[in-house]
N, C-alpha and C. Protein backbone atom coordinates (compact mmCIF):
# COMPACT_ATOMS: atom_id res chain seq x y z
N UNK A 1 0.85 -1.18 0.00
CA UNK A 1 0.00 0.00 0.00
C UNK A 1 0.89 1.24 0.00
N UNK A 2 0.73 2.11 -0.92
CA UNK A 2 1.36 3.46 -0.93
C UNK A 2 0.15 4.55 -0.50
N UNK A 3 1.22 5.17 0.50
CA UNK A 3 -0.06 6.30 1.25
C UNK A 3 1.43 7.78 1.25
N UNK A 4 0.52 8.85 1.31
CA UNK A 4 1.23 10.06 1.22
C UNK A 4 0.41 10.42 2.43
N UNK A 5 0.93 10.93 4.09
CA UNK A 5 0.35 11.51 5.14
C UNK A 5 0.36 12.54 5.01
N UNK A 6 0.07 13.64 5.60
CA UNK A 6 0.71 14.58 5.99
C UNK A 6 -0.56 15.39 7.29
N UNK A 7 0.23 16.52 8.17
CA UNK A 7 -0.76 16.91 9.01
C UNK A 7 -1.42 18.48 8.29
N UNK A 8 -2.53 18.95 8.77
CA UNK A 8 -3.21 20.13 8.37
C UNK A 8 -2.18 21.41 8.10
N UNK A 9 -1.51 21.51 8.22
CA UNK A 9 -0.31 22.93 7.82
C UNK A 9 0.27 22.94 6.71
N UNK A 10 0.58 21.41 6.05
CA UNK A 10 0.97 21.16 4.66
C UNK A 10 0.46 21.61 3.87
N UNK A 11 1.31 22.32 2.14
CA UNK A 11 1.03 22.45 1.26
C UNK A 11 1.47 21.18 0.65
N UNK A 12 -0.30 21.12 -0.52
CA UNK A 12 -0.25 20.35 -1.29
C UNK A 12 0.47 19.41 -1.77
N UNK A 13 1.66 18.76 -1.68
CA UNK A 13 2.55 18.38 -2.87
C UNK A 13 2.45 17.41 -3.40
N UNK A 14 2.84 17.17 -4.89
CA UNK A 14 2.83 16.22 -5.25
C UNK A 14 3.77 15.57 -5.81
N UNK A 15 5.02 16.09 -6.19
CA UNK A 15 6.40 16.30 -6.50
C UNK A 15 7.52 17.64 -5.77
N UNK A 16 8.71 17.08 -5.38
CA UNK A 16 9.77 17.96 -4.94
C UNK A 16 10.95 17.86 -5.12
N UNK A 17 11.50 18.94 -4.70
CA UNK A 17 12.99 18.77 -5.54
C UNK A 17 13.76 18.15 -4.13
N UNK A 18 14.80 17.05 -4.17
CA UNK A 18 15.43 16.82 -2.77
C UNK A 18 17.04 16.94 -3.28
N UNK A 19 17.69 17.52 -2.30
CA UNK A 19 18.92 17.20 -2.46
C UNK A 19 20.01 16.50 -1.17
N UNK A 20 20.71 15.69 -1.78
CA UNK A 20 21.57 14.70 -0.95
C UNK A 20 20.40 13.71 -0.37
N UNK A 21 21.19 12.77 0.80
CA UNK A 21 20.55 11.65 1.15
C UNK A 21 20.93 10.66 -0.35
N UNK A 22 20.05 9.45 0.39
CA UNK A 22 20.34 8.28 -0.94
C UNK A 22 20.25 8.84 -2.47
N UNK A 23 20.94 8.45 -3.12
CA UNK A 23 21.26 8.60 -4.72
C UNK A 23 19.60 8.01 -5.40
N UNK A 24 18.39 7.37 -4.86
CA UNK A 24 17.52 7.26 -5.30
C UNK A 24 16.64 8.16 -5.15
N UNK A 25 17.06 8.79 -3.62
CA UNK A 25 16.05 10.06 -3.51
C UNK A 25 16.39 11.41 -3.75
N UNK A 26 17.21 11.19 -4.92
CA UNK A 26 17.85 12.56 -5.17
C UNK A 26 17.09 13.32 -6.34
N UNK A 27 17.20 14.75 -6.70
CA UNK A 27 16.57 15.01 -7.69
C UNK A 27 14.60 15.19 -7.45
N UNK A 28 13.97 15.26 -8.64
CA UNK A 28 12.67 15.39 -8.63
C UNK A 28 12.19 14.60 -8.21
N UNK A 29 11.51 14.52 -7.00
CA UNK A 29 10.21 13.21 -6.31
C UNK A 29 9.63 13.15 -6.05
N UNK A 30 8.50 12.24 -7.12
CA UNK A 30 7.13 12.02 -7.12
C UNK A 30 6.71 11.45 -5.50
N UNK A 31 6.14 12.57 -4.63
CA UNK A 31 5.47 11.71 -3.89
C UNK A 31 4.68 10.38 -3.25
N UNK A 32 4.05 10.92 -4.64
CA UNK A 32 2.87 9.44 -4.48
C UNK A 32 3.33 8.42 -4.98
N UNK A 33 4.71 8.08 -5.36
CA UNK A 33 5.10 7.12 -6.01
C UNK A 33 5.97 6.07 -4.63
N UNK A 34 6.08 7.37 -3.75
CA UNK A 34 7.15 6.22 -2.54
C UNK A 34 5.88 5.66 -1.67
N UNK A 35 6.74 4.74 -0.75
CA UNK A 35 5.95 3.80 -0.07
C UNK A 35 4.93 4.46 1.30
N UNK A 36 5.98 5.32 1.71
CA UNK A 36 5.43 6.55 3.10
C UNK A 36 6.23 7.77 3.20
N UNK A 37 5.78 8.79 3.10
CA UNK A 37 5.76 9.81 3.04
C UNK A 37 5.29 10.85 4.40
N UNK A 38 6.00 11.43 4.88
CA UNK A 38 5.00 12.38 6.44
C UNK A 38 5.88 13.43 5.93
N UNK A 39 4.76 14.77 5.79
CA UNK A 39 5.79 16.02 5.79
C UNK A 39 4.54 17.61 5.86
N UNK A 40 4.95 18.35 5.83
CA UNK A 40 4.57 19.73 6.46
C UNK A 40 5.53 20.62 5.54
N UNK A 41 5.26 21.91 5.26
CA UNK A 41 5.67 22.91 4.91
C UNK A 41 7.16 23.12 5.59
N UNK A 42 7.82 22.44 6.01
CA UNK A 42 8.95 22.51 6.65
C UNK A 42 9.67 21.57 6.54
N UNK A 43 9.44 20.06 6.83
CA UNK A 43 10.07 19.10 6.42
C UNK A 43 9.00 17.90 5.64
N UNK A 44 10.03 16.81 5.62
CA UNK A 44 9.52 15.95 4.77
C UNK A 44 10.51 14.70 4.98
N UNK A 45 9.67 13.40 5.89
CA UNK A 45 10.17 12.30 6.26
C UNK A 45 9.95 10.81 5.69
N UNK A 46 10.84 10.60 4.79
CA UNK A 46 10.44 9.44 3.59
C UNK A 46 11.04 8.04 4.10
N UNK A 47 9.70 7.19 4.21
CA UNK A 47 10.33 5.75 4.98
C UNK A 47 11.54 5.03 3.66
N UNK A 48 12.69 4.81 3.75
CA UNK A 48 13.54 4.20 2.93
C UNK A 48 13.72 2.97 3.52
N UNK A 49 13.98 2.31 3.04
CA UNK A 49 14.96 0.76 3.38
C UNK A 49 14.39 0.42 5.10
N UNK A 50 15.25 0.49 6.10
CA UNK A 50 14.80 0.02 7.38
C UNK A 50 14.72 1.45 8.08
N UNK A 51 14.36 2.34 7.53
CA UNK A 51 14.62 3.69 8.72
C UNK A 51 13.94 5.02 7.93
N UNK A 52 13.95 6.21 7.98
CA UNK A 52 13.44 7.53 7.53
C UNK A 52 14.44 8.28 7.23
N UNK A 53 14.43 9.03 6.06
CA UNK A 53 15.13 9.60 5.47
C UNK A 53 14.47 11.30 5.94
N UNK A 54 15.62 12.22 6.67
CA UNK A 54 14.74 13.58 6.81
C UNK A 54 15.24 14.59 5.48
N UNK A 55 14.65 15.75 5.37
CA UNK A 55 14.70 16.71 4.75
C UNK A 55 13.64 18.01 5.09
N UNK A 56 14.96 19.02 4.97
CA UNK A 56 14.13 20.43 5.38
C UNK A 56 13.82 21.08 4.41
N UNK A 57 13.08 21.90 4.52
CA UNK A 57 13.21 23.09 3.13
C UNK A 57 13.79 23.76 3.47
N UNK A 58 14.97 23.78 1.58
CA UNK A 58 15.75 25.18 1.37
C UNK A 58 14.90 26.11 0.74
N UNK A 59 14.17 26.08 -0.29
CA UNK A 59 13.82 27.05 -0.98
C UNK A 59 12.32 26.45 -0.90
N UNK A 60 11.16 27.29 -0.65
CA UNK A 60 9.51 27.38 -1.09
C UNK A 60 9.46 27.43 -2.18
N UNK A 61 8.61 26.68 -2.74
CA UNK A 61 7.72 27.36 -3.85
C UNK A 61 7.22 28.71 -3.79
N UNK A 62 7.07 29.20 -5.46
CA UNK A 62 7.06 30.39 -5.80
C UNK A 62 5.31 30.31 -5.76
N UNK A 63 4.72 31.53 -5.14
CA UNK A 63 3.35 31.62 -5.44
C UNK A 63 3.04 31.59 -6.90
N UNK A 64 1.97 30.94 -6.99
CA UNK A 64 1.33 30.65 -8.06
C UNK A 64 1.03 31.72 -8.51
N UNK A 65 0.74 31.88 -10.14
CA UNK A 65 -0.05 33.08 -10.86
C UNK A 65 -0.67 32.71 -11.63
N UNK A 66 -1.37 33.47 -11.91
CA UNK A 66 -2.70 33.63 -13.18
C UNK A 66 -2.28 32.41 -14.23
N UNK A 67 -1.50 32.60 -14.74
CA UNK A 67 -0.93 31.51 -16.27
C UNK A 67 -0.74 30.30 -15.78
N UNK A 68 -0.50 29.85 -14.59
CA UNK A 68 -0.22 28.67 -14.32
C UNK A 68 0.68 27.52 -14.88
N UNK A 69 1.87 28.52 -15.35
CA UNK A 69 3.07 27.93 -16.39
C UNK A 69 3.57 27.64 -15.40
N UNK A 70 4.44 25.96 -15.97
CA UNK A 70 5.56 25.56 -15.11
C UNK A 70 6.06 25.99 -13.98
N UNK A 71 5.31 25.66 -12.98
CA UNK A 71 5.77 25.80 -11.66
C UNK A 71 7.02 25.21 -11.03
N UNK A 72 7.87 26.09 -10.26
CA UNK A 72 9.15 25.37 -9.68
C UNK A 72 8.58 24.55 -8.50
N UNK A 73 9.32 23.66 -7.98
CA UNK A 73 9.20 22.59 -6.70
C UNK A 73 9.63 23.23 -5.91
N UNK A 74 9.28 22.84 -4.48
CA UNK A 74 9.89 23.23 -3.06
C UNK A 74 10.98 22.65 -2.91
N UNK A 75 12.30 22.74 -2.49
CA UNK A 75 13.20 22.17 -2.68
C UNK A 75 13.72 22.01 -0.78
N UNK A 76 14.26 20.50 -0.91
CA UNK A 76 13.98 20.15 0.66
C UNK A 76 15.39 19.46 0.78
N UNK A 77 16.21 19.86 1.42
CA UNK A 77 17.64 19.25 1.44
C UNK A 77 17.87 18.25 2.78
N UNK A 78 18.47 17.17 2.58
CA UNK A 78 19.18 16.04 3.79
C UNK A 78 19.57 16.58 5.06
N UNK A 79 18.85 16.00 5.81
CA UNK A 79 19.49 16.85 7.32
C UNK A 79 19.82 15.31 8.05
N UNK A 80 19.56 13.95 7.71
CA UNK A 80 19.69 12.58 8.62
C UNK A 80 18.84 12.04 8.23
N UNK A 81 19.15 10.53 9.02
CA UNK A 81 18.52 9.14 8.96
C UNK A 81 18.26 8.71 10.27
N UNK A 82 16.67 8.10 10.47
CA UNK A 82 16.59 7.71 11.90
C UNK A 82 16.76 5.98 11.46
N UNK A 83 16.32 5.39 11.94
CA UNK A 83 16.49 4.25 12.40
C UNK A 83 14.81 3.42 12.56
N UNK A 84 14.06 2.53 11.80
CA UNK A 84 12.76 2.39 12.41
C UNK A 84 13.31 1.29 13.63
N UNK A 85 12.33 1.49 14.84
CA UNK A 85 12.56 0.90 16.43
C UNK A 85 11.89 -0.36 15.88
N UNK A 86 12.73 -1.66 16.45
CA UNK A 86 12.01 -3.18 16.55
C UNK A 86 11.80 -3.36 17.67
């Protein structure tokens, strides 16, 4: 089952830009495509392999306008890895 959480303060997302952390989660990432996902306008905690991958935001998204051309991603950079508890 693939689920995307998040709590009431989050914007929307559905793709973001990440940098560092694993070489799979690098670059543009489709949300809804990973397995679990928890994140907020501030960070963004992606279940990987046996543990969570964190990331903060460096840069917001640009408010939207009228034309609705190509929007940039929020871009959320590597801050650690927890560990999931057995």
């Amino acid at each position: 089952m693939r689920r995307v959480t998040h709590d009431s303060s989050a914007t929307a997302l559905s793709s973001v830009q990440l940098e560092g952390g694993p070489h799979e989660l690098s670059g543009t990432v489709e949300l809804t495509e990973l397995d679990e996902v928890i994140f907020s306008d501030e960070k963004i905690k992606i279940r990987y392999g046996n543990g969570y991958e964190h990331f903060e935001t460096v840069r917001p998204a640009p408010p939207r306008t009228g034309g609705g051309e190509g929007s940039e991603n929020m871009t959320f950079r590597w801050v650690g890895r927890t560990q999931i508890a057995e």
